[in-house]
C-alpha atoms as a PDB file:
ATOM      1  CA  UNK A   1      24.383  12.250  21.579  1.00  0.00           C
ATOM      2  CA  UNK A   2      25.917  13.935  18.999  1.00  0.00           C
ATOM      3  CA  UNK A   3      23.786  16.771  16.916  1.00  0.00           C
ATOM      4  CA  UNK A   4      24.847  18.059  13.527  1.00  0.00           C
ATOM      5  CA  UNK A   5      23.529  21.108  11.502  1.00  0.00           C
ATOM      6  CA  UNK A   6      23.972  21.756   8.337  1.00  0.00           C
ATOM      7  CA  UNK A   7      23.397  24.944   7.488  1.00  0.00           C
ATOM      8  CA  UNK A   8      23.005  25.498   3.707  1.00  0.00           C
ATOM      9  CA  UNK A   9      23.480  28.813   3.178  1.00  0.00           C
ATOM     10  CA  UNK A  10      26.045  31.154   1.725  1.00  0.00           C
ATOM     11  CA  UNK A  11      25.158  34.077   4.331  1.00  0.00           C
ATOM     12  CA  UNK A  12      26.868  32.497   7.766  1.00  0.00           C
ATOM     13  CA  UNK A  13      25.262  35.633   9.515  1.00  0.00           C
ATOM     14  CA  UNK A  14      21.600  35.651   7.978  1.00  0.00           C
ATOM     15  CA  UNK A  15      18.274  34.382   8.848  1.00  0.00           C
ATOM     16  CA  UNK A  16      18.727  30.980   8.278  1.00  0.00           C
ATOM     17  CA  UNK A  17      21.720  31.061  10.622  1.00  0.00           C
ATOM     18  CA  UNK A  18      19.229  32.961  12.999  1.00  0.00           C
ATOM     19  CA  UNK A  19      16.828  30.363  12.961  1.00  0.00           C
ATOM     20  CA  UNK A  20      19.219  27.614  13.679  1.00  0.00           C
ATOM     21  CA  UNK A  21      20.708  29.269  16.803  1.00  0.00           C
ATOM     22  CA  UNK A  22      17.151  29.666  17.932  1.00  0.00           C
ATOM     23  CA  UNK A  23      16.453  25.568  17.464  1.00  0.00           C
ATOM     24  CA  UNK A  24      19.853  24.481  18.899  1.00  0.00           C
ATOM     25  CA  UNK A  25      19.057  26.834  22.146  1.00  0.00           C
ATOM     26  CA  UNK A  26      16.035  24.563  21.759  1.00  0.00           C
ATOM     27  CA  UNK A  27      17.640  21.164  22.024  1.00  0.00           C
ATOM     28  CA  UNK A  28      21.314  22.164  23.857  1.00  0.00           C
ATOM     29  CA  UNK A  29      20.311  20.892  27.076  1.00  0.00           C
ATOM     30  CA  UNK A  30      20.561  17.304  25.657  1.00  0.00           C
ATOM     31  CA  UNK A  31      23.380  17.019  23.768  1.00  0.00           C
ATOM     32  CA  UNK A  32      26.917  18.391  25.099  1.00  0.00           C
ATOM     33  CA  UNK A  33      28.277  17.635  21.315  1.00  0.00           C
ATOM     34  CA  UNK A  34      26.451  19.995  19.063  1.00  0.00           C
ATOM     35  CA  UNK A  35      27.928  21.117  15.483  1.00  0.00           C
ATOM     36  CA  UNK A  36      27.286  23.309  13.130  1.00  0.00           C
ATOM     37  CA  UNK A  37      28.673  22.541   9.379  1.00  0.00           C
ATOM     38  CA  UNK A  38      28.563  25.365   6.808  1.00  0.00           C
ATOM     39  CA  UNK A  39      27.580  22.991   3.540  1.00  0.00           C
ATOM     40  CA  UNK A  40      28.599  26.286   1.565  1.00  0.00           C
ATOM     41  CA  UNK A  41      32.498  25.912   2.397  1.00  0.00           C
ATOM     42  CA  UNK A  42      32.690  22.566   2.060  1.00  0.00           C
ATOM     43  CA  UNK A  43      34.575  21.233  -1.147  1.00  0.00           C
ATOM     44  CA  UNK A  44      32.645  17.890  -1.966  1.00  0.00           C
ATOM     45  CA  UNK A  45      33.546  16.376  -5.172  1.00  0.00           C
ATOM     46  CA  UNK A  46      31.111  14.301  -7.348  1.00  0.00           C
ATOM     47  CA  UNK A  47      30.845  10.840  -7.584  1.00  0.00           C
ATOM     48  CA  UNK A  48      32.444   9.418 -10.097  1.00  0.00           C
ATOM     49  CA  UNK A  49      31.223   5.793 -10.014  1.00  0.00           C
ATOM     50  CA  UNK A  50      34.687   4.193  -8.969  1.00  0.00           C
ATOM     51  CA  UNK A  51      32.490   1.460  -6.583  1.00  0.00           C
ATOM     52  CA  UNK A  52      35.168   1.495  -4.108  1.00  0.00           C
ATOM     53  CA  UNK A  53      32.970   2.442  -1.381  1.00  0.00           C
ATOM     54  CA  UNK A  54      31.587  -0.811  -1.879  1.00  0.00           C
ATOM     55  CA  UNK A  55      34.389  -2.960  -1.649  1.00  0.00           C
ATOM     56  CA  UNK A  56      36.078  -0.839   0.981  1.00  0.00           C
ATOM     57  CA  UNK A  57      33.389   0.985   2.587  1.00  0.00           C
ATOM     58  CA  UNK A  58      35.195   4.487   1.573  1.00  0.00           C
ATOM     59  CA  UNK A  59      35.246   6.734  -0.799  1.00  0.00           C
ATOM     60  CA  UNK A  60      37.897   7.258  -3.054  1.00  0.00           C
ATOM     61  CA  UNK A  61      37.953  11.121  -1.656  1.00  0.00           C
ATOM     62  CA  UNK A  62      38.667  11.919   1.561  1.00  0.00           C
ATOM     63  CA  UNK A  63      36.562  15.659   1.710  1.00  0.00           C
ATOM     64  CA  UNK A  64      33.513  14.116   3.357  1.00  0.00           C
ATOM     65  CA  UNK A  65      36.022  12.550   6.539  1.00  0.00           C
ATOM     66  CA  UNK A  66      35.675  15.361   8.932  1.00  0.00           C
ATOM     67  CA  UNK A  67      31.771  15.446   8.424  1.00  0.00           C
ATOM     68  CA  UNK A  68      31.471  11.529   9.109  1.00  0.00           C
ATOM     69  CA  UNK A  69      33.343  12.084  12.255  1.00  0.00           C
ATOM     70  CA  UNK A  70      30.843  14.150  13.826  1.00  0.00           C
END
């Protein structure tokens, strides 16, 4: 099982981070695949109505890839 976090905020070191470690110590004993995604450096661009992900099943930008992955 795979577990991702997103973790939405700017300060990588703050509480929110804090609290996160504290819930993935939580749950680590049943998942060997556990990420973390800092939504704050990601560069996601808007939609912009194109409807290709409906004929193709992707979107015309590639920034989300990596994220679907996990």
């Amino acid at each position: 099982m795979n577990v991702v976090v997103l973790n939405g905020s700017f300060n990588k070191n703050g509480k929110t981070y804090s609290i996160l470690n504290e819930f993935l110590n939580k749950i680590k004993h049943r998942s060997n695949n556990i990420f973390i995604v800092d939504v704050y450096d990601l560069k996601i661009n808007h939609c912009i109505g194109c409807r290709r992900c409906e004929k193709t099943g992707e979107c015309i930008y590639r920034d989300l890839d990596e994220l679907y992955k996990k």
